[in-house]
C-alpha atoms as a PDB file:
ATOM      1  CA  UNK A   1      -3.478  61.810  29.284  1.00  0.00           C
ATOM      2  CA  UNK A   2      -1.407  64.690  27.938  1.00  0.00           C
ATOM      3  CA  UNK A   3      -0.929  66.397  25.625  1.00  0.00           C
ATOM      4  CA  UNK A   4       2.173  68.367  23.653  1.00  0.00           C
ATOM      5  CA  UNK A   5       0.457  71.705  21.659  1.00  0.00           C
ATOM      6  CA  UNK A   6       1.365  71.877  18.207  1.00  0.00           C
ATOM      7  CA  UNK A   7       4.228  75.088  18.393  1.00  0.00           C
ATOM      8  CA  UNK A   8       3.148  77.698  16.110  1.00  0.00           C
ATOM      9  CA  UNK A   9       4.101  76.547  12.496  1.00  0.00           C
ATOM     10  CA  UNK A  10       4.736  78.673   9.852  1.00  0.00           C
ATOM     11  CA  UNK A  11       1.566  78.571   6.838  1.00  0.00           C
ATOM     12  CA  UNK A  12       2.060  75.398   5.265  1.00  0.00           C
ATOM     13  CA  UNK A  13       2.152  77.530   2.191  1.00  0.00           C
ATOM     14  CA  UNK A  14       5.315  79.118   3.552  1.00  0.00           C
ATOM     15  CA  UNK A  15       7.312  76.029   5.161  1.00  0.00           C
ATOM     16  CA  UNK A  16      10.956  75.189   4.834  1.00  0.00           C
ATOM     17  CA  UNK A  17      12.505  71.704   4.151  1.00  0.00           C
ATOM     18  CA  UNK A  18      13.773  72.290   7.630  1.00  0.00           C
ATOM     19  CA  UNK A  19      10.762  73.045   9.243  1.00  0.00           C
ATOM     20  CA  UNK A  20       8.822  70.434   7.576  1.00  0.00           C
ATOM     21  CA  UNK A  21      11.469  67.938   8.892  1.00  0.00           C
ATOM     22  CA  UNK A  22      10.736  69.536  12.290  1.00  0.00           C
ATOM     23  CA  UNK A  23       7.299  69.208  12.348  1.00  0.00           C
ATOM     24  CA  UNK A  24       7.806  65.446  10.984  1.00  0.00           C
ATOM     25  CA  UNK A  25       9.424  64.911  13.975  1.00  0.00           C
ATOM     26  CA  UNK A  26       7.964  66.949  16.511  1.00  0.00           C
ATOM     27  CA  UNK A  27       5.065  64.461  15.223  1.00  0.00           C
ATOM     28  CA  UNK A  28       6.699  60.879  15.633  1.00  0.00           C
ATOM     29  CA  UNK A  29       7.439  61.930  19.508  1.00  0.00           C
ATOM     30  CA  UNK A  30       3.692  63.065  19.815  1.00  0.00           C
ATOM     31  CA  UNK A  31       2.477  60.061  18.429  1.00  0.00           C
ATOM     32  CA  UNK A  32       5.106  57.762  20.795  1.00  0.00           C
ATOM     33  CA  UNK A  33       4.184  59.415  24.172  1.00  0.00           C
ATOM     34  CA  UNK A  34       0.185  59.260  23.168  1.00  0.00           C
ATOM     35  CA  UNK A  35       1.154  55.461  22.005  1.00  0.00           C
ATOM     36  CA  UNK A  36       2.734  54.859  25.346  1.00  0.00           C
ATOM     37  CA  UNK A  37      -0.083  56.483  27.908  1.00  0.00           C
ATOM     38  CA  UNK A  38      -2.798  55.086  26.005  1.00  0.00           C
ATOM     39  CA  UNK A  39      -0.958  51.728  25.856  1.00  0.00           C
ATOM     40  CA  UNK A  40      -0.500  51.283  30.242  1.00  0.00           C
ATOM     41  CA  UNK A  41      -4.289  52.869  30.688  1.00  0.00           C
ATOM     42  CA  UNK A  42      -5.930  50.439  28.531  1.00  0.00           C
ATOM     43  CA  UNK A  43      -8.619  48.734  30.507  1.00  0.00           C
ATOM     44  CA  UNK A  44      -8.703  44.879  31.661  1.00  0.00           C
ATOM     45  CA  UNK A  45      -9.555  42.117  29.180  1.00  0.00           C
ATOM     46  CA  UNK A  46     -10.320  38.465  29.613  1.00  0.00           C
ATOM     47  CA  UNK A  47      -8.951  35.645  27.734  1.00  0.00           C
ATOM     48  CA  UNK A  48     -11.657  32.799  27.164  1.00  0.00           C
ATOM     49  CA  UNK A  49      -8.303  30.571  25.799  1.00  0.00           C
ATOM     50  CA  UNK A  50      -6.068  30.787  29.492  1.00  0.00           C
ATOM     51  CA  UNK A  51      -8.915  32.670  31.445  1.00  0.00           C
ATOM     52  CA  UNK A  52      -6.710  35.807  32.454  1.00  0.00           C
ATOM     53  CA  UNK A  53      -7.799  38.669  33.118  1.00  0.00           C
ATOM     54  CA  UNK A  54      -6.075  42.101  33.051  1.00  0.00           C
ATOM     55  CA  UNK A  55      -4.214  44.605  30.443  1.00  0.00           C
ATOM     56  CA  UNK A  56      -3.378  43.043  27.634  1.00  0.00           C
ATOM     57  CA  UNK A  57       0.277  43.796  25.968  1.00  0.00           C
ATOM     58  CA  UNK A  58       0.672  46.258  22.494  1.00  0.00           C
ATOM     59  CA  UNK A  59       2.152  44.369  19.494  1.00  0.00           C
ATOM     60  CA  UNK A  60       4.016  46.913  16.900  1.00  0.00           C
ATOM     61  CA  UNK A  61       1.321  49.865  16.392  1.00  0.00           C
ATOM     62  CA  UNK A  62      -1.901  47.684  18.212  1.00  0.00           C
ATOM     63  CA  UNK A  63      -2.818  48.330  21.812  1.00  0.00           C
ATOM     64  CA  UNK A  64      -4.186  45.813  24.242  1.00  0.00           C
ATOM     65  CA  UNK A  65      -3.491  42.734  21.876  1.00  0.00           C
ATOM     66  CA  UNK A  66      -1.471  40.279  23.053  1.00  0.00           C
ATOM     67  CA  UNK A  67      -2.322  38.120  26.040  1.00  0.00           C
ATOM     68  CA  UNK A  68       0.621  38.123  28.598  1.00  0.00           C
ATOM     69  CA  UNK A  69      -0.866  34.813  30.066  1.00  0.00           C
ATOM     70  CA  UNK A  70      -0.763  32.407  26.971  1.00  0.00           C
ATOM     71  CA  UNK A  71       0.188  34.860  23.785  1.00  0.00           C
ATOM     72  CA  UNK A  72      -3.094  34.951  22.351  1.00  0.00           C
ATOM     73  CA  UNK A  73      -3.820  37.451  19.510  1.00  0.00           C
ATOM     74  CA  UNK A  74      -7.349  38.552  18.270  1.00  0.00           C
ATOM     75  CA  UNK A  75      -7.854  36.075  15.978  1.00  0.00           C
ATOM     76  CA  UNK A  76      -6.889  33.434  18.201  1.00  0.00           C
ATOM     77  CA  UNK A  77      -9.099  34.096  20.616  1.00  0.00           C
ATOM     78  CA  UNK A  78     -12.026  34.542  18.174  1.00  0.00           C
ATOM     79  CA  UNK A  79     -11.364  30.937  17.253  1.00  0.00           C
ATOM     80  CA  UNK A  80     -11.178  29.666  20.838  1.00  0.00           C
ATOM     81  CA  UNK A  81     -15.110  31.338  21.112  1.00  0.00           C
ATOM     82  CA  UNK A  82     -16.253  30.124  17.693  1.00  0.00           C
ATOM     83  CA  UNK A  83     -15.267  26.435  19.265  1.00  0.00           C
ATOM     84  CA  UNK A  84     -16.850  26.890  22.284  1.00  0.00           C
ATOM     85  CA  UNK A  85     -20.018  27.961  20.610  1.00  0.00           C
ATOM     86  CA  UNK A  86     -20.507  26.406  17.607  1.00  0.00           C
ATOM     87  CA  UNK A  87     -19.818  22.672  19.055  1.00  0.00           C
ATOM     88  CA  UNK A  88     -16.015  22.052  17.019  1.00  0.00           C
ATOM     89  CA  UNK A  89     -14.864  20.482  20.818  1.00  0.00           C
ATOM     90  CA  UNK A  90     -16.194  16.983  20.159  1.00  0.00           C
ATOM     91  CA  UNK A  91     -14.463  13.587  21.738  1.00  0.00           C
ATOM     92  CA  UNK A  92     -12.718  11.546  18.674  1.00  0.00           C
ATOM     93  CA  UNK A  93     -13.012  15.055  16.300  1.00  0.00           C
ATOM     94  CA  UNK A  94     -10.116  14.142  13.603  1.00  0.00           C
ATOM     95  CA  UNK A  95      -8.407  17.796  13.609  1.00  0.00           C
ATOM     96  CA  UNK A  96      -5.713  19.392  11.332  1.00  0.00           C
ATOM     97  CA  UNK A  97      -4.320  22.335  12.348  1.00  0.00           C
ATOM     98  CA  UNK A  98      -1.848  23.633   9.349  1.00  0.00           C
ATOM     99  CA  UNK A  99       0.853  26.433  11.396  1.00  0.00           C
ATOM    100  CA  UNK A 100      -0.601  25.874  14.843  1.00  0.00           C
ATOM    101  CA  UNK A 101      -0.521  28.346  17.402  1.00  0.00           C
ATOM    102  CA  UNK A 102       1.023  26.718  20.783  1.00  0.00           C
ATOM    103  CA  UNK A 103      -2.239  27.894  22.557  1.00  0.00           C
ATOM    104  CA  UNK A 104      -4.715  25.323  20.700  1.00  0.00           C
ATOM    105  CA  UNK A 105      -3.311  21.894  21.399  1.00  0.00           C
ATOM    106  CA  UNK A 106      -4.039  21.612  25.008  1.00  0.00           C
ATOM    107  CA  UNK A 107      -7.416  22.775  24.302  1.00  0.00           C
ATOM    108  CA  UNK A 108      -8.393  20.375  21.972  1.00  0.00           C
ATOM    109  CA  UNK A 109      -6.420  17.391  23.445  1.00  0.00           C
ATOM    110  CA  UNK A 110      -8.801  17.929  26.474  1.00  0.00           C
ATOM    111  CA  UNK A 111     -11.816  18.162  24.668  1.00  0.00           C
ATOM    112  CA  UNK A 112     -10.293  14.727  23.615  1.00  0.00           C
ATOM    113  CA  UNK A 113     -10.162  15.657  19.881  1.00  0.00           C
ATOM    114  CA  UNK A 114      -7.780  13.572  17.835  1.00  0.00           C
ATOM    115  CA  UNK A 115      -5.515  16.693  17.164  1.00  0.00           C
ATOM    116  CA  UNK A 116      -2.742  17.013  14.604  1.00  0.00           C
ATOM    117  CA  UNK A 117      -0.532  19.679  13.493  1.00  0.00           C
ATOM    118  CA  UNK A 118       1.187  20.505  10.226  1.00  0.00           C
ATOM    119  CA  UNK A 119       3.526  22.668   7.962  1.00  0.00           C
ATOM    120  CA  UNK A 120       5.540  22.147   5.402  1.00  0.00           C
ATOM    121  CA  UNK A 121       8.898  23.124   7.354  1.00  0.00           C
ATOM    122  CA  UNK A 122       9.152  19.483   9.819  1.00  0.00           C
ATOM    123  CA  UNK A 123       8.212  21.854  12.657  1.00  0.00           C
ATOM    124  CA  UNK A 124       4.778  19.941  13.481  1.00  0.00           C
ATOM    125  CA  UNK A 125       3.585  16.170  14.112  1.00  0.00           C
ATOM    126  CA  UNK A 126       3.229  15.987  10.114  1.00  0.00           C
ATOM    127  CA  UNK A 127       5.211  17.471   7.179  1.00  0.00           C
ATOM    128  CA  UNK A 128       2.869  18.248   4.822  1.00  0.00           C
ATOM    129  CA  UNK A 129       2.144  21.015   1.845  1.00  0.00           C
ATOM    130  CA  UNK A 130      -1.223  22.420   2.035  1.00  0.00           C
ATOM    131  CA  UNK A 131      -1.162  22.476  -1.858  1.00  0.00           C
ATOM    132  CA  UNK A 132      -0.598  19.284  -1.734  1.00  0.00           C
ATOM    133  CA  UNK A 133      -1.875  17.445   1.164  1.00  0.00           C
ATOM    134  CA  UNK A 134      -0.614  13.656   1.217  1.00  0.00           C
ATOM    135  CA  UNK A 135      -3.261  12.480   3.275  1.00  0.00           C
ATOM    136  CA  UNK A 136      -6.160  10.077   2.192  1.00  0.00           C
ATOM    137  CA  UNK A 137      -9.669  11.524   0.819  1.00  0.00           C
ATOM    138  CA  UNK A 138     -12.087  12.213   3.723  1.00  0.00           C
ATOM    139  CA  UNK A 139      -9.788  11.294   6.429  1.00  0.00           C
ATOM    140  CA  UNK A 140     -10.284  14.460   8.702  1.00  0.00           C
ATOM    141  CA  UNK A 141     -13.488  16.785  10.419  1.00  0.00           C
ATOM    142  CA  UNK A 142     -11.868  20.087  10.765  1.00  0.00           C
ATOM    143  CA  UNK A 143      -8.991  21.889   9.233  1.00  0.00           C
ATOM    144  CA  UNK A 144      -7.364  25.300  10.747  1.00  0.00           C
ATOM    145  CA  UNK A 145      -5.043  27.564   8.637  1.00  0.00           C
ATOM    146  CA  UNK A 146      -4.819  30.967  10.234  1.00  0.00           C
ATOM    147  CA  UNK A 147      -3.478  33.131   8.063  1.00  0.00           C
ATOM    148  CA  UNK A 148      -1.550  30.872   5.963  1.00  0.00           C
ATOM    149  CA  UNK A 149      -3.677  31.115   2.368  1.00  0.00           C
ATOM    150  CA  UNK A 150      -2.078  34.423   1.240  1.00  0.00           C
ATOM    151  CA  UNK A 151       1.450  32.733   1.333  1.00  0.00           C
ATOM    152  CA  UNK A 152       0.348  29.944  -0.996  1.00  0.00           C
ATOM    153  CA  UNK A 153      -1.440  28.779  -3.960  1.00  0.00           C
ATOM    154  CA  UNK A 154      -4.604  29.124  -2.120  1.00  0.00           C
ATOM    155  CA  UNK A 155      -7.038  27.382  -5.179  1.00  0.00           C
ATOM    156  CA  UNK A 156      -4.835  24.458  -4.911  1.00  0.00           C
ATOM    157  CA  UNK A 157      -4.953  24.615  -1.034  1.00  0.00           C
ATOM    158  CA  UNK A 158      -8.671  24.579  -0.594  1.00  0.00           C
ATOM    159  CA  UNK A 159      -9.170  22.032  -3.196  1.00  0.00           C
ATOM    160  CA  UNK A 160      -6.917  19.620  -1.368  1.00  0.00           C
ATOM    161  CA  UNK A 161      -8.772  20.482   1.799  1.00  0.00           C
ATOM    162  CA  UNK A 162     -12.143  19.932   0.611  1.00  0.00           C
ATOM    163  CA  UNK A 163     -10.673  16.507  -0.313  1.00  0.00           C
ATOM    164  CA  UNK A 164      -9.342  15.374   2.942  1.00  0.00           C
ATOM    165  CA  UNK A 165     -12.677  16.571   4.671  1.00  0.00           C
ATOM    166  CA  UNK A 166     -14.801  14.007   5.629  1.00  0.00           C
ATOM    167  CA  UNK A 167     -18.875  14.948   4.384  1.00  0.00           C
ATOM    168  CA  UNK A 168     -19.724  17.538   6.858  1.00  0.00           C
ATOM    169  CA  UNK A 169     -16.205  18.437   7.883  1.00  0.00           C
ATOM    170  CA  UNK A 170     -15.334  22.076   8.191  1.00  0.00           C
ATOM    171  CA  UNK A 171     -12.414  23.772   7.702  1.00  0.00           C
ATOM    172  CA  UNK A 172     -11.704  27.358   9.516  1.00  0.00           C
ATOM    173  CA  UNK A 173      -9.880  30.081   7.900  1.00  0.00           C
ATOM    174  CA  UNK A 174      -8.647  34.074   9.114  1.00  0.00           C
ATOM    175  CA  UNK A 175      -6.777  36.094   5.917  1.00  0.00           C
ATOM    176  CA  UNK A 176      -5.791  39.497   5.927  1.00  0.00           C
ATOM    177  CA  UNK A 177      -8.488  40.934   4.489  1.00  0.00           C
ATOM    178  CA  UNK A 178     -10.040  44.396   3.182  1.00  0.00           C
ATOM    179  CA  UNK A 179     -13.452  44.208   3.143  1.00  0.00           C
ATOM    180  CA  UNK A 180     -14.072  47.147   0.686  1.00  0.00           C
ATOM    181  CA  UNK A 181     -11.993  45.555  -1.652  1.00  0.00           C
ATOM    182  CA  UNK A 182     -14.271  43.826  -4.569  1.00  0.00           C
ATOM    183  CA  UNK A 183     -11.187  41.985  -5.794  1.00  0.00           C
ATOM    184  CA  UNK A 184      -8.375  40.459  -3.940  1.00  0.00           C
ATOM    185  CA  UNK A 185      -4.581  42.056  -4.848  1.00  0.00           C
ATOM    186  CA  UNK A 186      -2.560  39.570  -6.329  1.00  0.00           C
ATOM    187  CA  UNK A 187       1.251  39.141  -6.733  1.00  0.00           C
ATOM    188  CA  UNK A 188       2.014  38.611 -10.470  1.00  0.00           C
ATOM    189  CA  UNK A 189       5.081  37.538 -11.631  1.00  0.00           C
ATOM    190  CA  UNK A 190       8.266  37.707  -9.658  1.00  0.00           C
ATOM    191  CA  UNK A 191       7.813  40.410  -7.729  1.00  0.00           C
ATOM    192  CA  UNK A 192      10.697  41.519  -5.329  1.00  0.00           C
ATOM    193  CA  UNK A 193       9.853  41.058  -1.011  1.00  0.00           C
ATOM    194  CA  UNK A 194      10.079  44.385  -0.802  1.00  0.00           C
ATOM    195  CA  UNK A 195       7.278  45.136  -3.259  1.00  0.00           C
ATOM    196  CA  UNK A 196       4.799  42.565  -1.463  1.00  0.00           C
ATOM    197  CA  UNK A 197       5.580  43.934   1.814  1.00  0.00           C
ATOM    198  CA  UNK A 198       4.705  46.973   0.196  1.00  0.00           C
ATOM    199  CA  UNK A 199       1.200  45.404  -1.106  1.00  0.00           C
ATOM    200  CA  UNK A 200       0.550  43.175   1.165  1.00  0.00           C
ATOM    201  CA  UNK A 201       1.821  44.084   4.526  1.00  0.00           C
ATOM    202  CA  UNK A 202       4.576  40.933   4.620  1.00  0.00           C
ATOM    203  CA  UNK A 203       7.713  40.037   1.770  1.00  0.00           C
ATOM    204  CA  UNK A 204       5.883  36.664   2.322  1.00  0.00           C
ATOM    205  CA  UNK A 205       2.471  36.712   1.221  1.00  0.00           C
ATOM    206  CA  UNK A 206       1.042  36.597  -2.978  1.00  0.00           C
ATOM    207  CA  UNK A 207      -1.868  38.768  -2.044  1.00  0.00           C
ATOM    208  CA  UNK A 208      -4.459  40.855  -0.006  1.00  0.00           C
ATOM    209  CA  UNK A 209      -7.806  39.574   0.327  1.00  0.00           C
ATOM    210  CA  UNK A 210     -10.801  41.342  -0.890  1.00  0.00           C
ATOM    211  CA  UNK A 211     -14.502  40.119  -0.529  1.00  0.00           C
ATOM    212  CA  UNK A 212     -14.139  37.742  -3.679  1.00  0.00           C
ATOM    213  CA  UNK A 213     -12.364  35.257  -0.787  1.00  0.00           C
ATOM    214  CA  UNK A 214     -15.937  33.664  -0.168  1.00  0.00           C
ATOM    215  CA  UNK A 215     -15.997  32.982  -4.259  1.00  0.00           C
ATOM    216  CA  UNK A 216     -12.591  31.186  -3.944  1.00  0.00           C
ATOM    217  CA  UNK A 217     -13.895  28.985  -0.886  1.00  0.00           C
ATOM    218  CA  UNK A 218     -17.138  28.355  -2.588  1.00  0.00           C
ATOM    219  CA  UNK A 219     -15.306  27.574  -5.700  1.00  0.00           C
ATOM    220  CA  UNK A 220     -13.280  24.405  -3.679  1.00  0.00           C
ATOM    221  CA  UNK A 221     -17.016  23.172  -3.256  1.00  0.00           C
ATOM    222  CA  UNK A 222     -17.596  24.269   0.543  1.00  0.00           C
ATOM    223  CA  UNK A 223     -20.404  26.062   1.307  1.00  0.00           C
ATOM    224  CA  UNK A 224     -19.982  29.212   4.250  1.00  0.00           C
ATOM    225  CA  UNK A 225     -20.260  30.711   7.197  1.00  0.00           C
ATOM    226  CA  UNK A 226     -19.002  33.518   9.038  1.00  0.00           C
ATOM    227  CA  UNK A 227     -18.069  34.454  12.394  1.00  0.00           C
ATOM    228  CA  UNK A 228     -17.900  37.740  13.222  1.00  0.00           C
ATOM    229  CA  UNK A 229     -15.862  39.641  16.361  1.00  0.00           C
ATOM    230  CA  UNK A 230     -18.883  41.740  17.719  1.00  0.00           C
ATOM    231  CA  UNK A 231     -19.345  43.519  20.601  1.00  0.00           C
ATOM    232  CA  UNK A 232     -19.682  43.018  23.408  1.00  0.00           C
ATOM    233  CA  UNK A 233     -16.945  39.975  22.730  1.00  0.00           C
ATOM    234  CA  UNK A 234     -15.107  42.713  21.033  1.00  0.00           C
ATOM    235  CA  UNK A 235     -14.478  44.799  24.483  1.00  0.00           C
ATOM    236  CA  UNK A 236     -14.474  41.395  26.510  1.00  0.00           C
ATOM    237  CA  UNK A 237     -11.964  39.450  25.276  1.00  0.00           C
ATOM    238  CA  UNK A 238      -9.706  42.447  22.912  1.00  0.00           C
ATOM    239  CA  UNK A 239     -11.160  41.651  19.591  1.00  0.00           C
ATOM    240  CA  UNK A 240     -10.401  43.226  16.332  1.00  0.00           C
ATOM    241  CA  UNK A 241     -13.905  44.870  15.063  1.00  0.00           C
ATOM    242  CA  UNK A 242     -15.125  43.278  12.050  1.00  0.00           C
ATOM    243  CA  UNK A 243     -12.577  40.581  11.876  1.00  0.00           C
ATOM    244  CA  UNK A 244     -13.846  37.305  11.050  1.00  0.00           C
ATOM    245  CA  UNK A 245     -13.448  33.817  10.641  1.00  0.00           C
ATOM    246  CA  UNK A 246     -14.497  31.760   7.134  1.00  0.00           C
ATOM    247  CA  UNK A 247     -16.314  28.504   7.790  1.00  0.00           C
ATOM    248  CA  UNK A 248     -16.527  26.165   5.157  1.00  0.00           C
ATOM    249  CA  UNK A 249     -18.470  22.943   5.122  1.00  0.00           C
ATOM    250  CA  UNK A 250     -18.146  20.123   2.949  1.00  0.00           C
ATOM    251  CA  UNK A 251     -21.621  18.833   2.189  1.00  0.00           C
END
C-alpha cells in the first residue's frame, strides 16, 4: 500500500492560514487514496444470510461492510447468526419485524415462521406505530426493531411490546450505542435536525444510547440477554467488534 510523506511543514508554532489550509488538504487526499487501497485489498468474507463469499463493499467511511450478494450490513448478519443459534427459526413462530430489512423474510418464511412486517409509513404487511401497537395482548413470539428505538418514544415502545409478547416471547433489538456512556444523550425540547445529527449521528433520531439501555428494557418488564459480535464471527462474516444485539424475554 503506499504511501504520500508528509512535505516538510513549517513548526506548527509558525503556520500560516494558508499553509494550515494546505496541510488540511494535503490530508483529505491522503486519507482518500489510503481509504481506497485499503478498501479493494480487504480480504474475503462470508455471508451466513445469502452464503457469499468474497470482498465485501465500503459504506460512507466503513470498509468491507456491505454484502454485494444480498445488502447485508453488520448488524444484519449478527441477527441472521443469533437465529441460527439460539433456536428463533421455529415452524408456526408468530414474528413481527417493525422496519424490515428485505434480507429476513425469505429466511423466516422458510423456516416456516408466521412472519409479518411493520412501520408506521404503509410500506409493510401492517401499518402500525410501535408506540402504539394496535395488536391484541400476547398475540406474537418475537419482535425485531433494528435500530428504530432512538427515533421514537422508546418507554412507550417497549411497553407496548412487552404487551403483544406472548409469555416467553422475545423481542430483539440493535441501537446506536456508546458503551462508555453511563447515561444515554437525549434530545430535549425542539431541537433543530441539524443539532441531532450533530448529537446523534442522524436529524432523525431523540438520542444516543449509553449502557442505561438495559435499565429501559428491564424497566418494560423483560428480562436480558446479549449477543455479542466476537471473533472469530467478527473476521468471518465482517462484524462490527463489540456490537451487540439486546434480547429481551417476557417471563
Amino acid at each position: 500500500m503506499s504511501h504520500r510523506t508528509e512535505p516538510p511543514w513549517s513548526a506548527p508554532s509558525a503556520r500560516t492560514v494558508e499553509e494550515r489550509a494546505a496541510i488540511h488538504r494535503f490530508r483529505i487526499e491522503r486519507a482518500k487514496t489510503w481509504f481506497k487501497e485499503t478498501a479493494k485489498a480487504a480480504p474475503d468474507r462470508l455471508c451466513p444470510i445469502c452464503g457469499y463469499e468474497g470482498a465485501f463493499s465500503p459504506v460512507r467511511h466503513k470498509i468491507g461492510t456491505w454484502c454485494p450478494g444480498c445488502d447485508s450490513r453488520p448488524r444484519h448478519r449478527l441477527m441472521r447468526l443469533w437465529l441460527d443459534r439460539h433456536g428463533a427459526l421455529a415452524p408456526g413462530l408468530r414474528v413481527l419485524h417493525f422496519a424490515a430489512e428485505g434480507w429476513a423474510r425469505a429466511v423466516f418464511e422458510t423456516a416456516g415462521c408466521a412472519y409479518e412486517t411493520a412501520d408506521i409509513n404503509g410500506q409493510f404487511d401492517l401499518t402500525l406505530d410501535i408506540t402504539a401497537i394496535a395488536l391484541p395482548d400476547a398475540s406474537r413470539d418475537l419482535v425485531i426493531a433494528n435500530h428504530v428505538l432512538e427515533h421514537v418514544d422508546d418507554a412507550k415502545a417497549l411497553g407496548e411490546i412487552a404487551r403483544i409478547l406472548a409469555p416467553g416471547g422475545r423481542v430483539v433489538l440493535s441501537v446506536p450505542i456508546i458503551e462508555g456512556w453511563d447515561e444515554t444523550l437525549e434530545a430535549h425540547g425542539n431541537t433543530s435536525p441539524d443539532t441531532r445529527r450533530r448529537l446523534f449521528g442522524d436529524p432523525d433520531h431523540l438520542r444516543f444510547y449509553g449502557r442505561d439501555l438495559r435499565d429501559r428494557i428491564a424497566a418494560a418488564g423483560l428480562s436480558l440477554e446479549e449477543f455479542p459480535a466476537l471473533e472469530p464471527d467478527v473476521s468471518t462474516y465482517a462484524l462490527n467488534r463489540g456490537e451487540r444485539l439486546f434480547i429481551g424475554r417476557k417471563a
